[in-house]
C-alpha atoms as a PDB file:
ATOM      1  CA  UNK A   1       0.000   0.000   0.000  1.00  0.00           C
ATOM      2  CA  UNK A   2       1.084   3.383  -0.938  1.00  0.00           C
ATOM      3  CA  UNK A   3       2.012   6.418   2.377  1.00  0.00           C
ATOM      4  CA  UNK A   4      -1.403   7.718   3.315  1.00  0.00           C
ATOM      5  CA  UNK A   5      -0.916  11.067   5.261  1.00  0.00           C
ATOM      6  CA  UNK A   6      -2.950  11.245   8.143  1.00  0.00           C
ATOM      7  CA  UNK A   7      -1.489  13.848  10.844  1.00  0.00           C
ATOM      8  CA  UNK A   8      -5.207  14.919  12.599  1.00  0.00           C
ATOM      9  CA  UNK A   9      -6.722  11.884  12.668  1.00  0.00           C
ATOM     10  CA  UNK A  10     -10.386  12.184  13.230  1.00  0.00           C
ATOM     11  CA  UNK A  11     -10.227   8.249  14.269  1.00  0.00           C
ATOM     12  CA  UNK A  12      -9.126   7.684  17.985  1.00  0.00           C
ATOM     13  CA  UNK A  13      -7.815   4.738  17.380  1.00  0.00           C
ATOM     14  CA  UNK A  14      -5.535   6.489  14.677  1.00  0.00           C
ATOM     15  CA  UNK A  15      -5.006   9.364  17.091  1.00  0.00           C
ATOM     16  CA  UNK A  16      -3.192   6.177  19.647  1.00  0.00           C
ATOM     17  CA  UNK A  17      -1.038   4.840  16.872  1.00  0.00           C
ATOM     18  CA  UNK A  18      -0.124   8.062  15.580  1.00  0.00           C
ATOM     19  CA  UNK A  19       1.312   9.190  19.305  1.00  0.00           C
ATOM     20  CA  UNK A  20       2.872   6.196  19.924  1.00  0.00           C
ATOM     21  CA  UNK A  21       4.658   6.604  16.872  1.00  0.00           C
ATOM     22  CA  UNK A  22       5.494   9.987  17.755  1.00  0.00           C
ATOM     23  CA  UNK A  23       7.050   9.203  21.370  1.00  0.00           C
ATOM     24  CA  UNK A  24       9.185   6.741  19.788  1.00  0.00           C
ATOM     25  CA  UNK A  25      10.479   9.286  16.988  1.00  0.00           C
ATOM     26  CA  UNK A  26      10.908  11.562  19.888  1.00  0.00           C
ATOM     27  CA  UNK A  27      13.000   9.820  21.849  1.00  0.00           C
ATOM     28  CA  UNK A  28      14.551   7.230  19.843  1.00  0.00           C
ATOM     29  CA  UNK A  29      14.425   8.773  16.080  1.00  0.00           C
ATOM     30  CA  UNK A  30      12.425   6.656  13.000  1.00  0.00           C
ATOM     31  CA  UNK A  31      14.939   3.894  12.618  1.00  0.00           C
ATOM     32  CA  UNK A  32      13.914   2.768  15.807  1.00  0.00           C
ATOM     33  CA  UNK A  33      10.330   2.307  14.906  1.00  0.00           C
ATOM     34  CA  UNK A  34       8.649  -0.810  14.718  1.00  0.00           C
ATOM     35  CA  UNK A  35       4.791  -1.724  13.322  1.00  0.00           C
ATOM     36  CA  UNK A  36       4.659  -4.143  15.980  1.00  0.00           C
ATOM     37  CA  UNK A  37       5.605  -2.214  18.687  1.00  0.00           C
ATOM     38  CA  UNK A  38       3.305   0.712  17.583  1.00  0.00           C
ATOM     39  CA  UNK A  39       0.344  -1.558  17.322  1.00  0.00           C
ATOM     40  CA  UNK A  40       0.949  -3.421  20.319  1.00  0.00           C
ATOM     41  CA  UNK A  41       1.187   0.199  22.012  1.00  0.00           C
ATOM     42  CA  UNK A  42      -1.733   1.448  20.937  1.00  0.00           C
ATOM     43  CA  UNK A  43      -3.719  -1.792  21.373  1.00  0.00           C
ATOM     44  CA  UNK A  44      -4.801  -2.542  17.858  1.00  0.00           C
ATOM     45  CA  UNK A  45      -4.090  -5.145  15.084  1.00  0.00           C
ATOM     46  CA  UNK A  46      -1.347  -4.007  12.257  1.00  0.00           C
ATOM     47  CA  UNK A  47      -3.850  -4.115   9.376  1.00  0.00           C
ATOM     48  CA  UNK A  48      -6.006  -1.272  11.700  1.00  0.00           C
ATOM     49  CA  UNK A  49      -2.222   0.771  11.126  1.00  0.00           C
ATOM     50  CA  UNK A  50      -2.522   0.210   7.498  1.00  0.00           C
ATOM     51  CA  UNK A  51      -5.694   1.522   7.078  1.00  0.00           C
ATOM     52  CA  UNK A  52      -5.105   4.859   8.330  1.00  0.00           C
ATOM     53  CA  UNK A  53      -1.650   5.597   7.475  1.00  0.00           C
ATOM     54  CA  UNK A  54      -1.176   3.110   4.317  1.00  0.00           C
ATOM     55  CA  UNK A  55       2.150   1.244   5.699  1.00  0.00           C
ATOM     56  CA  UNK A  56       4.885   2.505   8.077  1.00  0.00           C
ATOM     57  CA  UNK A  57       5.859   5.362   5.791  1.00  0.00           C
ATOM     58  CA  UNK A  58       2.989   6.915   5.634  1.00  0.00           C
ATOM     59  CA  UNK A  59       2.654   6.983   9.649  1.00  0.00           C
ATOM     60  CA  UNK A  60       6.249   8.470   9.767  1.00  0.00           C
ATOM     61  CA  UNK A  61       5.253  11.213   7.960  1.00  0.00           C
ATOM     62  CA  UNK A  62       2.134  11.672   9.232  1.00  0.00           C
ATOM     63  CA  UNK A  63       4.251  12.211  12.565  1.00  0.00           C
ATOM     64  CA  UNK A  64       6.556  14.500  10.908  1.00  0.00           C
ATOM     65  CA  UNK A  65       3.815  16.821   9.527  1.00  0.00           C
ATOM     66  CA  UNK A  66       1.955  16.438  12.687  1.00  0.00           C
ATOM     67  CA  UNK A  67       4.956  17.933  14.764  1.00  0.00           C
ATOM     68  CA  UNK A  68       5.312  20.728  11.927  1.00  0.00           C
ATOM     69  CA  UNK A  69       1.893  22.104  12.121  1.00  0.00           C
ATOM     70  CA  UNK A  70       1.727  22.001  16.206  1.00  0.00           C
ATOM     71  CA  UNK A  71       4.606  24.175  16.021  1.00  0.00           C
ATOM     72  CA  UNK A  72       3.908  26.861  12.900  1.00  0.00           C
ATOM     73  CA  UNK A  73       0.356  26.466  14.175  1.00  0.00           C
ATOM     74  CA  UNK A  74       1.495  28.040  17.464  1.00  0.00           C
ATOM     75  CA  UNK A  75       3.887  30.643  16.347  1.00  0.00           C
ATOM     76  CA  UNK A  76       1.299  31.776  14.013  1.00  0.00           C
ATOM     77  CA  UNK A  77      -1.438  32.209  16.502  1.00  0.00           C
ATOM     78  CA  UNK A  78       0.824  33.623  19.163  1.00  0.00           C
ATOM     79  CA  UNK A  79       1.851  36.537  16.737  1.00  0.00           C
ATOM     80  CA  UNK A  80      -1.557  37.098  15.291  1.00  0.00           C
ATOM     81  CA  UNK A  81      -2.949  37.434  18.900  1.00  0.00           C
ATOM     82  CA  UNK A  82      -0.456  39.852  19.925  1.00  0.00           C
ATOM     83  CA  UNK A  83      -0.177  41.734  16.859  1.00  0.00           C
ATOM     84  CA  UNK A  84      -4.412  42.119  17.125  1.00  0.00           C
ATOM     85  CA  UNK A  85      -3.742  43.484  20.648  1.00  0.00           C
ATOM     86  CA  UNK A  86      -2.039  46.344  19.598  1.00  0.00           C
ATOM     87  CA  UNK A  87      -3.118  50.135  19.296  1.00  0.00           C
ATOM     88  CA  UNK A  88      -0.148  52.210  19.087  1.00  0.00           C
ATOM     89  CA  UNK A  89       2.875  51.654  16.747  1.00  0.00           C
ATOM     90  CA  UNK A  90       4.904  51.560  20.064  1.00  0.00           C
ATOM     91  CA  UNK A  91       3.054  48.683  21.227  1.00  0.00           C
ATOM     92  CA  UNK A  92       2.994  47.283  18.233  1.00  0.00           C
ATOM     93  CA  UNK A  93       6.682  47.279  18.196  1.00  0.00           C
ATOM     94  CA  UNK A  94       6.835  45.916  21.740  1.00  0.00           C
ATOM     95  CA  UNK A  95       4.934  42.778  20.929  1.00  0.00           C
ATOM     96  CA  UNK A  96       6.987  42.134  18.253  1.00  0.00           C
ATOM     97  CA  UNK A  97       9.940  42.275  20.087  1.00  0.00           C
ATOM     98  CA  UNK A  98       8.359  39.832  22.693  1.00  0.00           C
ATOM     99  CA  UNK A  99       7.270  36.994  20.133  1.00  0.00           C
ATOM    100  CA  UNK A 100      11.000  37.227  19.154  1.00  0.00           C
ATOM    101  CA  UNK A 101      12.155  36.526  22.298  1.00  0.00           C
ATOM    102  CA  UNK A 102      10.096  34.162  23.321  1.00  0.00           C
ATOM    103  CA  UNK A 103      10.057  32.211  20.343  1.00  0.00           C
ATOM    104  CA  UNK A 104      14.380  31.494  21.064  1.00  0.00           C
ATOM    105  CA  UNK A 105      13.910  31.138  24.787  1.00  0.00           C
ATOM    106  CA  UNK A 106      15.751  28.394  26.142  1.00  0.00           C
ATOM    107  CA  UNK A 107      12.487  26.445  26.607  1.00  0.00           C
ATOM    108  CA  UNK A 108      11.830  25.779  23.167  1.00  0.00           C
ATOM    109  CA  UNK A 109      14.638  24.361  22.085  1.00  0.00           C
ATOM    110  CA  UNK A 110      12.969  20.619  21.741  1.00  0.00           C
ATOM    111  CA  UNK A 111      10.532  22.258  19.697  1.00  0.00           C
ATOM    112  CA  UNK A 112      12.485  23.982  17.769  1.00  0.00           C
ATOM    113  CA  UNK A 113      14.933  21.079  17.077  1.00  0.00           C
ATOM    114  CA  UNK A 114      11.819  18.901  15.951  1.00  0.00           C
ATOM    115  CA  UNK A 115      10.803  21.701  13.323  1.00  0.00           C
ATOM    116  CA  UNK A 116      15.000  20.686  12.366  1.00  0.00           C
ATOM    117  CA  UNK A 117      13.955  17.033  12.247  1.00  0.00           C
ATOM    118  CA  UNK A 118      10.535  16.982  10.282  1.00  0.00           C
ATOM    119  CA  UNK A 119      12.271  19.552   7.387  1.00  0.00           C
ATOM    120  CA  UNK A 120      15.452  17.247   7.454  1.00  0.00           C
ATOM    121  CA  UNK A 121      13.366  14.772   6.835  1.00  0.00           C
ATOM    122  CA  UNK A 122      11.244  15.465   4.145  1.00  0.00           C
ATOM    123  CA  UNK A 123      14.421  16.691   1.947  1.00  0.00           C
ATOM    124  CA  UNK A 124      14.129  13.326   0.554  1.00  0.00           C
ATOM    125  CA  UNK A 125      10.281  12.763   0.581  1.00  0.00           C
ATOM    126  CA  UNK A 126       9.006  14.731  -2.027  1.00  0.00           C
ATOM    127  CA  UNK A 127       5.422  14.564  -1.000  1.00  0.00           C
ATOM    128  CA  UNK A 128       6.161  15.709   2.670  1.00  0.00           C
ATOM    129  CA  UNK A 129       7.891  18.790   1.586  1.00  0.00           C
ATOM    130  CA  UNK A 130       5.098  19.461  -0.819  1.00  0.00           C
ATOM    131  CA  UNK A 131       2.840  19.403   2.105  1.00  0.00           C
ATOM    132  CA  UNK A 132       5.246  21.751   4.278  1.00  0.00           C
ATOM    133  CA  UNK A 133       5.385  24.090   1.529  1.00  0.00           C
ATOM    134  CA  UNK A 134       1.957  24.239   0.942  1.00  0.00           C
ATOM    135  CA  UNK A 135       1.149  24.542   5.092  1.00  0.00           C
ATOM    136  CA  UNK A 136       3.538  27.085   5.391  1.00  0.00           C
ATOM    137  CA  UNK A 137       2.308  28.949   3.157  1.00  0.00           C
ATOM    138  CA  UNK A 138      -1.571  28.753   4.518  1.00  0.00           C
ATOM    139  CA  UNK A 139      -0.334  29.185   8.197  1.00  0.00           C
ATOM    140  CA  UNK A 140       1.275  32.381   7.508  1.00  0.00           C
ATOM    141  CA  UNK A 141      -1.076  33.974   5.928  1.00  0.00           C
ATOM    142  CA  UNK A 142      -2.360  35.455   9.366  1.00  0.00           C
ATOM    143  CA  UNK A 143       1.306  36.156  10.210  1.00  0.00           C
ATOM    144  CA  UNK A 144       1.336  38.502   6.979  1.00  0.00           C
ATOM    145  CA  UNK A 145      -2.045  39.506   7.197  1.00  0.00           C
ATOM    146  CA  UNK A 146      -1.087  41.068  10.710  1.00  0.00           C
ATOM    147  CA  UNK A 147       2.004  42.973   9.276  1.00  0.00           C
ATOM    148  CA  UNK A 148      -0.218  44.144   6.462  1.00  0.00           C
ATOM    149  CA  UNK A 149      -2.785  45.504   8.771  1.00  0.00           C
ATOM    150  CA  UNK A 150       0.446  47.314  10.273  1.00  0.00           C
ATOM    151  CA  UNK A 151       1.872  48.623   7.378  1.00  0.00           C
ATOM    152  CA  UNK A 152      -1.908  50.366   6.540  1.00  0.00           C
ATOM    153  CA  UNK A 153      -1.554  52.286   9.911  1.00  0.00           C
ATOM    154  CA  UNK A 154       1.713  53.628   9.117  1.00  0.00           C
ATOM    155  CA  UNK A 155       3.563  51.354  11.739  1.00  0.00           C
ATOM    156  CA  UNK A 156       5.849  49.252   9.485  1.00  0.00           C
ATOM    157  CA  UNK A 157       8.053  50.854   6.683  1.00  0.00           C
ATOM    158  CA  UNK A 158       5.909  51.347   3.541  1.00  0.00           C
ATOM    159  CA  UNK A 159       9.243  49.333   1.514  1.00  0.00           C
ATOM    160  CA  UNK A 160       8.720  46.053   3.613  1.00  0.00           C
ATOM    161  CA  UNK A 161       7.337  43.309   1.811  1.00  0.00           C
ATOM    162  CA  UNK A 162       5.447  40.670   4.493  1.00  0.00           C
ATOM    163  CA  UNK A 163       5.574  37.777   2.337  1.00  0.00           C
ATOM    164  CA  UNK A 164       9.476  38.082   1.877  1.00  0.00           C
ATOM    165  CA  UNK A 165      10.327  39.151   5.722  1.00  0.00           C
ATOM    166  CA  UNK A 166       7.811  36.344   7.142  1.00  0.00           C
ATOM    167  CA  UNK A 167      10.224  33.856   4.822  1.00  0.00           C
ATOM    168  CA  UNK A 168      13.280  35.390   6.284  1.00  0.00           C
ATOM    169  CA  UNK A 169      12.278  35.984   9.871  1.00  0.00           C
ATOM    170  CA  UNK A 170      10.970  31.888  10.108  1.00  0.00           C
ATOM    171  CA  UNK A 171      13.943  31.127   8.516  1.00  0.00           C
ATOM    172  CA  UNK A 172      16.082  32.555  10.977  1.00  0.00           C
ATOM    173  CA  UNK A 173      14.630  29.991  13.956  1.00  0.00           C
ATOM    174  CA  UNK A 174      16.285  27.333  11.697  1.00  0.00           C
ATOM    175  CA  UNK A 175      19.646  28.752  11.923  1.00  0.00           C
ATOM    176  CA  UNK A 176      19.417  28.934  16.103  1.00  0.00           C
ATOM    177  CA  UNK A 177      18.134  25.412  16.075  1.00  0.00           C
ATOM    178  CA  UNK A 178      21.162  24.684  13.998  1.00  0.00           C
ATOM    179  CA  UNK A 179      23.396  26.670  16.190  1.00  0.00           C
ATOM    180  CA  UNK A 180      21.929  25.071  19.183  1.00  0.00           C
ATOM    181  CA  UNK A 181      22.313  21.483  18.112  1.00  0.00           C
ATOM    182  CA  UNK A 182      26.122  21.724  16.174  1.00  0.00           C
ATOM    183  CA  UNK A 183      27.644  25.292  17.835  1.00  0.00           C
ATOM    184  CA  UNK A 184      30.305  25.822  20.089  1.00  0.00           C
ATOM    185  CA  UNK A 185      29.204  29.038  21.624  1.00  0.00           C
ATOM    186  CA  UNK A 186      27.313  28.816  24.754  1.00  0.00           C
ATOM    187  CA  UNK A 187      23.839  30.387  25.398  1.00  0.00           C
ATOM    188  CA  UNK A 188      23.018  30.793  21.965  1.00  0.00           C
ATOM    189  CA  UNK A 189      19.607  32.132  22.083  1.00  0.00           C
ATOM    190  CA  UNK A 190      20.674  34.777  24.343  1.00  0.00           C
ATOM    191  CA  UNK A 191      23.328  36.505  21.454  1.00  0.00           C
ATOM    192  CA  UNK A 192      20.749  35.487  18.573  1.00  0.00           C
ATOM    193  CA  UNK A 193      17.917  37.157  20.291  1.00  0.00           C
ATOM    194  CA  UNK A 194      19.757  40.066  20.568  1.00  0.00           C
ATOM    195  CA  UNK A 195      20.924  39.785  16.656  1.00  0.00           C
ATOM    196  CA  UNK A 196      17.373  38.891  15.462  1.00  0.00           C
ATOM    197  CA  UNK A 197      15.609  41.560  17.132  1.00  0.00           C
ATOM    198  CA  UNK A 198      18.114  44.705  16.311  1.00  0.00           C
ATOM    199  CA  UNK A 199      17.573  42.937  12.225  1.00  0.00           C
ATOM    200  CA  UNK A 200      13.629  42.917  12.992  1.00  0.00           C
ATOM    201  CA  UNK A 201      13.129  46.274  14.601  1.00  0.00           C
ATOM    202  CA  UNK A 202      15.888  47.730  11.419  1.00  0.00           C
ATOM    203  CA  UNK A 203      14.113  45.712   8.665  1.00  0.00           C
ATOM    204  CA  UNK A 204      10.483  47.017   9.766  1.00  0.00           C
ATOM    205  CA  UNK A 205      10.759  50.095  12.372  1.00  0.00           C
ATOM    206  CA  UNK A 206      13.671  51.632  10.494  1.00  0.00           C
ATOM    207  CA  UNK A 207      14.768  51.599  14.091  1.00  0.00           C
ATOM    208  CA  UNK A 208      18.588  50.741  15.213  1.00  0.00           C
END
């Protein structure tokens, strides 16, 4: 049977297989995952596995994309919420600044290495990436929307594009998970927060 990407599963039965599946990939990594040990896990029979998720493949990357959109799901909605909270350019700015910071505090750094993971993997799974692509793209929609709304009032520089600076500004959580998982330097978050939000407030405040 061909993958079958299922990463909300309506089924609960599904929804047991597919976080087994996920704790194991968590703590062990893919290679470590067996159908038999998922099945047993989640108390069903492997043909049960196969319907939802096709074979093993598809329920690794059904795991993959499930981790992706729990955490562009919640940067999204964090920045929309604050960015609708705001009624002055100066507080505008300020929540900006915030969702920086605490999107590279120390406390994300699982998260942010399993947004490392899920892309790593689907270099070499064409229809994964395909997906990605096409959820990025949907999920930040209310991410640009919010700098749009922004740029209307006069509070972000008229010469900004949203689209581009949402691509470079997500991008740039990649590079600190990369830092944070191969680097040297110690406290990383604490020297790219600093970098990232002097670019930020530059790129869209005009601000130094």
């Amino acid at each position: 049977m061909k993958p079958k990407l299922n990463p909300i599963p309506e089924s609960d039965v599904a929804r047991r297989l597919l976080e087994a599946a996920s704790e194991v990939i968590e703590t062990s990594g893919e290679a470590s995952l067996r159908v038999q040990e998922i099945v047993e896990a989640a108390g069903v029979q492997a043909p049960v596995l196969y319907r939802h998720f096709g074979n093993r493949e598809g329920l690794v990357q059904s795991v993959h994309l499930a981790r992706f959109l729990r955490e562009i799901n919640d940067e999204a909605e964090v920045f929309s919420l604050l960015a609708g909270q705001a009624d002055t350019k100066a507080e505008f700015q300020a929540h900006f600044d915030s969702l920086v910071r605490a999107a590279a505090d120390p406390s994300r750094i699982e998260r942010r290495r399993a947004r490392l993971e899920v892309l790593g993997s689907a270099v070499s799974r064409p229809e994964l990436s395909e997906l990605i692509t096409r959820v990025q793209s949907t999920t930040y929609v209310r991410v640009i929307e919010a700098l749009v709304a922004a740029q209307q009032r006069g509070w972000v520089r008229a010469d900004v594009e949203p689209v581009s600076f949402v691509a470079w500004a997500s991008s740039g959580m990649l590079g600190l998970a990369a830092v944070e998982h191969y680097g040297s330097l110690p406290n990383p978050s604490e020297w790219w927060i600093r970098y990232q939000a002097e670019a930020c407030r530059a790129l869209l405040f005009d601000e130094d």
